[in-house]
PDB file of N, CA and C in Angstrom:
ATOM      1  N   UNK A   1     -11.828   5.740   8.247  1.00  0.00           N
ATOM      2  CA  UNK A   1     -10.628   5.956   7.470  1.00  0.00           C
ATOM      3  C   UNK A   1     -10.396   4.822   6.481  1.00  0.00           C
ATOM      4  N   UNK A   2     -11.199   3.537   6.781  1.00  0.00           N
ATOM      5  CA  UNK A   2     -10.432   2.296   5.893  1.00  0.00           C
ATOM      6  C   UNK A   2     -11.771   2.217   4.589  1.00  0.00           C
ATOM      7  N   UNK A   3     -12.571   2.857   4.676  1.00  0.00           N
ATOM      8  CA  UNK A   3     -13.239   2.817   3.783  1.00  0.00           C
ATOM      9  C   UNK A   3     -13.312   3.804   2.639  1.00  0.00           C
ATOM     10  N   UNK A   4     -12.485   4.813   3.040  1.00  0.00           N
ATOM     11  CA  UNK A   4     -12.130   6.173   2.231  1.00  0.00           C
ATOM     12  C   UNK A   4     -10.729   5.730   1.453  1.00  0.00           C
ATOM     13  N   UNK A   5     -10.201   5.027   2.222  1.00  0.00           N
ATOM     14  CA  UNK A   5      -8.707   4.743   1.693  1.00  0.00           C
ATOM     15  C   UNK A   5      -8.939   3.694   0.123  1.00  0.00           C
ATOM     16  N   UNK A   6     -10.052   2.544   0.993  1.00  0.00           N
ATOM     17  CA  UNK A   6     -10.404   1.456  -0.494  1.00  0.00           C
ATOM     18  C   UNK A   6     -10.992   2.519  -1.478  1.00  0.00           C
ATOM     19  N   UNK A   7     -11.508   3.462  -1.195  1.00  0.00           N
ATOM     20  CA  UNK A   7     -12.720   4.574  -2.312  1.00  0.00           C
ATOM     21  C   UNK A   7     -11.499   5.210  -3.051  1.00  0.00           C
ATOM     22  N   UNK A   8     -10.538   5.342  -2.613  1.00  0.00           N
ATOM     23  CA  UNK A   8      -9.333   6.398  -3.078  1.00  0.00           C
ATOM     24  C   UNK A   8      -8.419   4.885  -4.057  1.00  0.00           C
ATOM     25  N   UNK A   9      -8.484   3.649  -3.933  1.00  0.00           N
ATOM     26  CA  UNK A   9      -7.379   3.139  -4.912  1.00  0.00           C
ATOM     27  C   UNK A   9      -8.584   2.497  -6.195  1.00  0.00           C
ATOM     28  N   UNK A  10      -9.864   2.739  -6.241  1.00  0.00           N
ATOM     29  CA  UNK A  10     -10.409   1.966  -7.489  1.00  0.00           C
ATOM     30  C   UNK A  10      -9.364   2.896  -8.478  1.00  0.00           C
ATOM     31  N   UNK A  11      -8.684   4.429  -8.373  1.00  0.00           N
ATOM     32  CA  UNK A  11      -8.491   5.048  -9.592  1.00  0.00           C
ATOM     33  C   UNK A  11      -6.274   4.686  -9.542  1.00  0.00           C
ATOM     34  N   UNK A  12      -6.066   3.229  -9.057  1.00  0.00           N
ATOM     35  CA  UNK A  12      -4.881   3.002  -8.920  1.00  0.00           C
ATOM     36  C   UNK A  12      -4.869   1.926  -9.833  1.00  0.00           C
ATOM     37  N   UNK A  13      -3.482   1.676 -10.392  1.00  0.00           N
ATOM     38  CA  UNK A  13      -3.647   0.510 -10.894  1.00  0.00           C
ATOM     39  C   UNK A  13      -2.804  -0.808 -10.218  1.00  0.00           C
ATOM     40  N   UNK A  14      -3.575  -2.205 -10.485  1.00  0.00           N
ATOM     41  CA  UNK A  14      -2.782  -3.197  -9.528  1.00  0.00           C
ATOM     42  C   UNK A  14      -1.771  -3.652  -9.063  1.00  0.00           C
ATOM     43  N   UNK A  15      -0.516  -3.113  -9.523  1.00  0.00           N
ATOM     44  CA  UNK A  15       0.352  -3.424  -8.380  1.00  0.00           C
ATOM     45  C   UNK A  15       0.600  -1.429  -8.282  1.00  0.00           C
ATOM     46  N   UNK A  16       0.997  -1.328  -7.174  1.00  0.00           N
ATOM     47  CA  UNK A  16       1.294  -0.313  -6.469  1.00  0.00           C
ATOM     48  C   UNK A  16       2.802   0.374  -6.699  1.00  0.00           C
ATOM     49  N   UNK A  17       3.094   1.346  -6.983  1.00  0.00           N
ATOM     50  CA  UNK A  17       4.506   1.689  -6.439  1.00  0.00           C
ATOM     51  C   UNK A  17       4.309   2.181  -5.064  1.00  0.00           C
ATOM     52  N   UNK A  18       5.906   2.268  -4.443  1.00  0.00           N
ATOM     53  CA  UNK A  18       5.805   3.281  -3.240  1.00  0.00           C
ATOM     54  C   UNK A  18       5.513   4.707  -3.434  1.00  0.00           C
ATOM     55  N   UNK A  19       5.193   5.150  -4.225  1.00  0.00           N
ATOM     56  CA  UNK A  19       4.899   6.695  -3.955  1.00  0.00           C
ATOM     57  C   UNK A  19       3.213   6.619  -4.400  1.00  0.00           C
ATOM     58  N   UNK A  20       2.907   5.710  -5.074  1.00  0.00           N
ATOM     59  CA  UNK A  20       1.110   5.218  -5.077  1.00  0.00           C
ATOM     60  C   UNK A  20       0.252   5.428  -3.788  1.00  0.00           C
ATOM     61  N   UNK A  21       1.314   4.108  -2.600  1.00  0.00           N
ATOM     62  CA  UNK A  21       1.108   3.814  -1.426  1.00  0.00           C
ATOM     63  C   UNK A  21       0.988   4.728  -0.368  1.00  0.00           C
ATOM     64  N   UNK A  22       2.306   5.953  -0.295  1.00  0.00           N
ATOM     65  CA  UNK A  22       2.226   7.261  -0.301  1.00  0.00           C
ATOM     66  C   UNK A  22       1.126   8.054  -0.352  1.00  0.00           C
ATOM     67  N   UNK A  23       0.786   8.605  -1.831  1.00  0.00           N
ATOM     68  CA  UNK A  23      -0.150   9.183  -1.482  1.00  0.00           C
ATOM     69  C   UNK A  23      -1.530   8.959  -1.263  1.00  0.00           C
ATOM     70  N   UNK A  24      -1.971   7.131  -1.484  1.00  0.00           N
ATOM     71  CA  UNK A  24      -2.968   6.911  -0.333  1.00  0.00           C
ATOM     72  C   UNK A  24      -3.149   7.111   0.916  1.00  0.00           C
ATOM     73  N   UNK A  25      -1.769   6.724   1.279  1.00  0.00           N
ATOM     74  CA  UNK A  25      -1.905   6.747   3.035  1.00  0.00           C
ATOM     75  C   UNK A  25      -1.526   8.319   3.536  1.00  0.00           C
ATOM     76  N   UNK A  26      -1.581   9.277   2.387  1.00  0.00           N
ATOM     77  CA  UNK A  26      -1.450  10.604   2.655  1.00  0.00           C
ATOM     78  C   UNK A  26      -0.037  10.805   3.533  1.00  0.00           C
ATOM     79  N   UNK A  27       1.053  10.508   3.511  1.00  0.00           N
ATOM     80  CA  UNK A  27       2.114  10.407   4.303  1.00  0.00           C
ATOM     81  C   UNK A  27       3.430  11.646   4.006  1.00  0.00           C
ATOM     82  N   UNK A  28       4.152  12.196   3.880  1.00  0.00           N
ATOM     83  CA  UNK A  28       5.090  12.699   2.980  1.00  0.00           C
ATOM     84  C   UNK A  28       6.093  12.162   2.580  1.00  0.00           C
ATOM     85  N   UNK A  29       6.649  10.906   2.842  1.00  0.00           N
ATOM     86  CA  UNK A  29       8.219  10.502   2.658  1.00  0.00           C
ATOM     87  C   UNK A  29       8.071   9.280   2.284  1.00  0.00           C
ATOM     88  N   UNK A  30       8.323   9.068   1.210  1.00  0.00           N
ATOM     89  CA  UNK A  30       8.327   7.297   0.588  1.00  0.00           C
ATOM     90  C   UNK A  30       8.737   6.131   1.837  1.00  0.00           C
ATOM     91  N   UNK A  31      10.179   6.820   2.341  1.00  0.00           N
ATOM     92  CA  UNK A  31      10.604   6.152   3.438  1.00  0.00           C
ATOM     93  C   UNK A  31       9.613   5.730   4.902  1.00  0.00           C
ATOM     94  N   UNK A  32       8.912   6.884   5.078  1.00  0.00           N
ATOM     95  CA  UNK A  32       7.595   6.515   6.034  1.00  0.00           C
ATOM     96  C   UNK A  32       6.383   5.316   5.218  1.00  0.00           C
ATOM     97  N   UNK A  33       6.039   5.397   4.415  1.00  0.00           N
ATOM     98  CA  UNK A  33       5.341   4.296   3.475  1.00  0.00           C
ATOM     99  C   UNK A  33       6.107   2.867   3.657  1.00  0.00           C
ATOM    100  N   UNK A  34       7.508   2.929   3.210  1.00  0.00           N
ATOM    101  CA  UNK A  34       8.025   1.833   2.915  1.00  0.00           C
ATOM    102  C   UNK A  34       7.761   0.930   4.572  1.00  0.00           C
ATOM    103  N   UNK A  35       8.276   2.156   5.944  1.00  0.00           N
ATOM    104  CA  UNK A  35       8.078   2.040   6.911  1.00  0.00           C
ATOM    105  C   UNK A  35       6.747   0.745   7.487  1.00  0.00           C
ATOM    106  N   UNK A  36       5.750   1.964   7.196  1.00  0.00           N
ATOM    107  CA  UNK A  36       4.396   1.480   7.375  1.00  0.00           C
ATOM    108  C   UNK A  36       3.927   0.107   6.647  1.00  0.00           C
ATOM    109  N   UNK A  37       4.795  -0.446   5.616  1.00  0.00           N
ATOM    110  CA  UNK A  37       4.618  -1.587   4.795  1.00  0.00           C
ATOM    111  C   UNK A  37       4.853  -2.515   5.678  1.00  0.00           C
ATOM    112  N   UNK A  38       6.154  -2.326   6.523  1.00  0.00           N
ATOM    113  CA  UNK A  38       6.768  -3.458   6.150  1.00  0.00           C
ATOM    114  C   UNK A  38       6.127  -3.629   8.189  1.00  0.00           C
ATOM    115  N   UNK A  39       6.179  -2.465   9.007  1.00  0.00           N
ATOM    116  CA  UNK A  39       5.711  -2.656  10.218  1.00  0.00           C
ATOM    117  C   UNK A  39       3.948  -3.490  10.267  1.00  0.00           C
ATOM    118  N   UNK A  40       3.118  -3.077   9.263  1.00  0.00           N
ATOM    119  CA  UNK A  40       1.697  -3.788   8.864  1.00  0.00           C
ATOM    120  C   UNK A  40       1.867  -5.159   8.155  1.00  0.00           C
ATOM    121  N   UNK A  41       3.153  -5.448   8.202  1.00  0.00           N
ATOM    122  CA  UNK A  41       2.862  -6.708   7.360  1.00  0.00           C
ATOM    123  C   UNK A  41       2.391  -7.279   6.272  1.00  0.00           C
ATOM    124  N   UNK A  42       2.317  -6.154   5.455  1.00  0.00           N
ATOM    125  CA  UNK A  42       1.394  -5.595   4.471  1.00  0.00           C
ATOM    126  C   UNK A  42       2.375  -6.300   2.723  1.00  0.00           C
ATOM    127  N   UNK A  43       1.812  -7.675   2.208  1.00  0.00           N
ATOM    128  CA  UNK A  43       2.809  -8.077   1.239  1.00  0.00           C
ATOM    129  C   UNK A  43       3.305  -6.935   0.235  1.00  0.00           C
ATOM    130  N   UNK A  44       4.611  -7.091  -0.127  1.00  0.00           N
ATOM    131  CA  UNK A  44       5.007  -6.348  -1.147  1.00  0.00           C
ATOM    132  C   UNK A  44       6.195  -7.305  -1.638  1.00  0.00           C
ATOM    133  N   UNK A  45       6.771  -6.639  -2.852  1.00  0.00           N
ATOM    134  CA  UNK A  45       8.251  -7.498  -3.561  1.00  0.00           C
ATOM    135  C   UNK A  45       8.737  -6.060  -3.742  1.00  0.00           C
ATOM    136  N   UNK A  46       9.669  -6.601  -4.286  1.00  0.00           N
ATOM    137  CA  UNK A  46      11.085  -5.456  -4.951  1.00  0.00           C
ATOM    138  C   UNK A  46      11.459  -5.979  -6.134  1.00  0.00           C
ATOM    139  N   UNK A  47      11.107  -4.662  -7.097  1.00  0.00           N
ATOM    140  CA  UNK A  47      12.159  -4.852  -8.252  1.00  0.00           C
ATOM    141  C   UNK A  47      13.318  -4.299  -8.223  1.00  0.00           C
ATOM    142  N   UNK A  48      14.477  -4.815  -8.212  1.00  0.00           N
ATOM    143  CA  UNK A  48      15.581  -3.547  -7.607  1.00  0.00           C
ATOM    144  C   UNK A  48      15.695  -2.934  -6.716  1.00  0.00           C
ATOM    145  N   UNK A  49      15.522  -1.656  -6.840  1.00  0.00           N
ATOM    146  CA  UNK A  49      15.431  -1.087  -5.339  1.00  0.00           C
ATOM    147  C   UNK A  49      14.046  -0.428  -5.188  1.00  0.00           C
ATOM    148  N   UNK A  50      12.613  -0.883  -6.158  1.00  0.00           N
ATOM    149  CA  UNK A  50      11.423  -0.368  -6.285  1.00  0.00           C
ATOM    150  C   UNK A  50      10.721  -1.251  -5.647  1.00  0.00           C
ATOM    151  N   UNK A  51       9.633  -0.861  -4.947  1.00  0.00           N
ATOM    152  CA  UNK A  51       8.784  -1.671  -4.114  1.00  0.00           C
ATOM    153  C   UNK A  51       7.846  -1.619  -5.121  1.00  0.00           C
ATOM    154  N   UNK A  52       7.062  -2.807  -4.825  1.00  0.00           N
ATOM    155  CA  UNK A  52       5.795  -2.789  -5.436  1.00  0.00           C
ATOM    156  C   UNK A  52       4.575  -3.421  -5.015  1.00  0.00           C
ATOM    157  N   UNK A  53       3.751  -3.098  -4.708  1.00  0.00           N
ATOM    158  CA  UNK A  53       2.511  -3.758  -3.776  1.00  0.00           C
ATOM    159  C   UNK A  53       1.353  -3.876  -4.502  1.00  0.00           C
ATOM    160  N   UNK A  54       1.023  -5.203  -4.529  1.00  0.00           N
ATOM    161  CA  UNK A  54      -0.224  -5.360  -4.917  1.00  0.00           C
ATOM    162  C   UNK A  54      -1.562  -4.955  -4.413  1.00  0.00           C
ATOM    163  N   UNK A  55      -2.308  -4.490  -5.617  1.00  0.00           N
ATOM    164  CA  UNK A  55      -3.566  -3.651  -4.378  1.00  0.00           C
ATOM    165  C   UNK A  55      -4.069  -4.320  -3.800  1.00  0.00           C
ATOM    166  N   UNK A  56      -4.652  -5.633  -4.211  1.00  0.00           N
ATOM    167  CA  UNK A  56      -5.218  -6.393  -3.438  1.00  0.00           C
ATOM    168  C   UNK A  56      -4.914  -6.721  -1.751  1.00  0.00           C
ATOM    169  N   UNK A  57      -4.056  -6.667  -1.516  1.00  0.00           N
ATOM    170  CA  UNK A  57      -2.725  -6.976  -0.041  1.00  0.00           C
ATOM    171  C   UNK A  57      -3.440  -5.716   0.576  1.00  0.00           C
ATOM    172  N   UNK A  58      -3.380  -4.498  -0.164  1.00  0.00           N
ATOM    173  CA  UNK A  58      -3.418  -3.193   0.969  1.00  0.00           C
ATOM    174  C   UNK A  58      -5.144  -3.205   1.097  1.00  0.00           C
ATOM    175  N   UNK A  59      -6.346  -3.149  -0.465  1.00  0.00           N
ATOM    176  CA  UNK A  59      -7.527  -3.475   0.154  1.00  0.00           C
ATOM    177  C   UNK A  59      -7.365  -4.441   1.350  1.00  0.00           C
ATOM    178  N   UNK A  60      -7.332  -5.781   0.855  1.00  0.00           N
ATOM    179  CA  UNK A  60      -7.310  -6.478   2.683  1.00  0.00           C
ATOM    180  C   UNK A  60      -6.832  -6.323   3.391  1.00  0.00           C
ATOM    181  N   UNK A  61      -5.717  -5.372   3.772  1.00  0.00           N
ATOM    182  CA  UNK A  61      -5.127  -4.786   5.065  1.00  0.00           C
ATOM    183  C   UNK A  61      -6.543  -3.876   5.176  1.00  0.00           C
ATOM    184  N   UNK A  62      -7.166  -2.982   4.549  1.00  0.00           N
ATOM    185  CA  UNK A  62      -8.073  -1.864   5.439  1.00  0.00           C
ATOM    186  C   UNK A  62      -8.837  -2.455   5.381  1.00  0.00           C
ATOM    187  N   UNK A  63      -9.619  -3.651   5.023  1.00  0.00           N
ATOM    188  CA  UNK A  63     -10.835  -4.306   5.165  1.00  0.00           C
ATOM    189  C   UNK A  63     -10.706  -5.513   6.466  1.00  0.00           C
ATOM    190  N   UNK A  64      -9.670  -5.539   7.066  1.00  0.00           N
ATOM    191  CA  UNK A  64      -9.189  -6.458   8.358  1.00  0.00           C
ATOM    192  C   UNK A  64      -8.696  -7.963   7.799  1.00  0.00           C
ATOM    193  N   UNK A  65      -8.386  -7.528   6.814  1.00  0.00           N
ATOM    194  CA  UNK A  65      -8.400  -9.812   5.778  1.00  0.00           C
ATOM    195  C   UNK A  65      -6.246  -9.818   6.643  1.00  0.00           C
ATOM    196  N   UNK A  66      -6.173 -11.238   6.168  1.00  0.00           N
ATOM    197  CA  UNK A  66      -4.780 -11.549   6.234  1.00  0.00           C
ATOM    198  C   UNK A  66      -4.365 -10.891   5.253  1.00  0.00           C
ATOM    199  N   UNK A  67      -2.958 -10.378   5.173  1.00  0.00           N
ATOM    200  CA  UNK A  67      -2.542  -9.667   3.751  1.00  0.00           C
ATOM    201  C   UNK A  67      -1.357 -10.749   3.337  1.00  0.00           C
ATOM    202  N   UNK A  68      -1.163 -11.810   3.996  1.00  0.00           N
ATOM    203  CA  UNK A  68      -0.389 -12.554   3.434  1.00  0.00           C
ATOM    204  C   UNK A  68      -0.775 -13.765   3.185  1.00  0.00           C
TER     205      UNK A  68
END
């Protein structure tokens, strides 16, 4: 699964929104994403009330690296 997921963001661009993150992790509800962010430890910021994740953070989450 973690090698299909990195194959699926070369066509993303580097920082992420939550609905990006979404439909990588194939999920339905932004709120489950935001979920899964923040339970993985997985870095992100906020602009406002927009998340935004750098790809780099989520490649090294599925490749086993520190994401912080």
């Amino acid at each position: 699964m973690k090698s299909k997921n990195i194959k699926r963001l070369e066509n993303y661009p580097d920082i992420l929104s939550l609905e990006d993150v979404r439909s990588i992790l194939d999920v339905r509800t932004k709120k489950t994403a935001a979920r899964w962010l923040q339970n993985k430890g997985i870095f992100y910021f906020r602009v406002g009330r927009e998340y935004r994740i750098p790809k780099v953070h989520l490649v090294n989450y599925f490749m086993g690296l520190s994401s912080m």
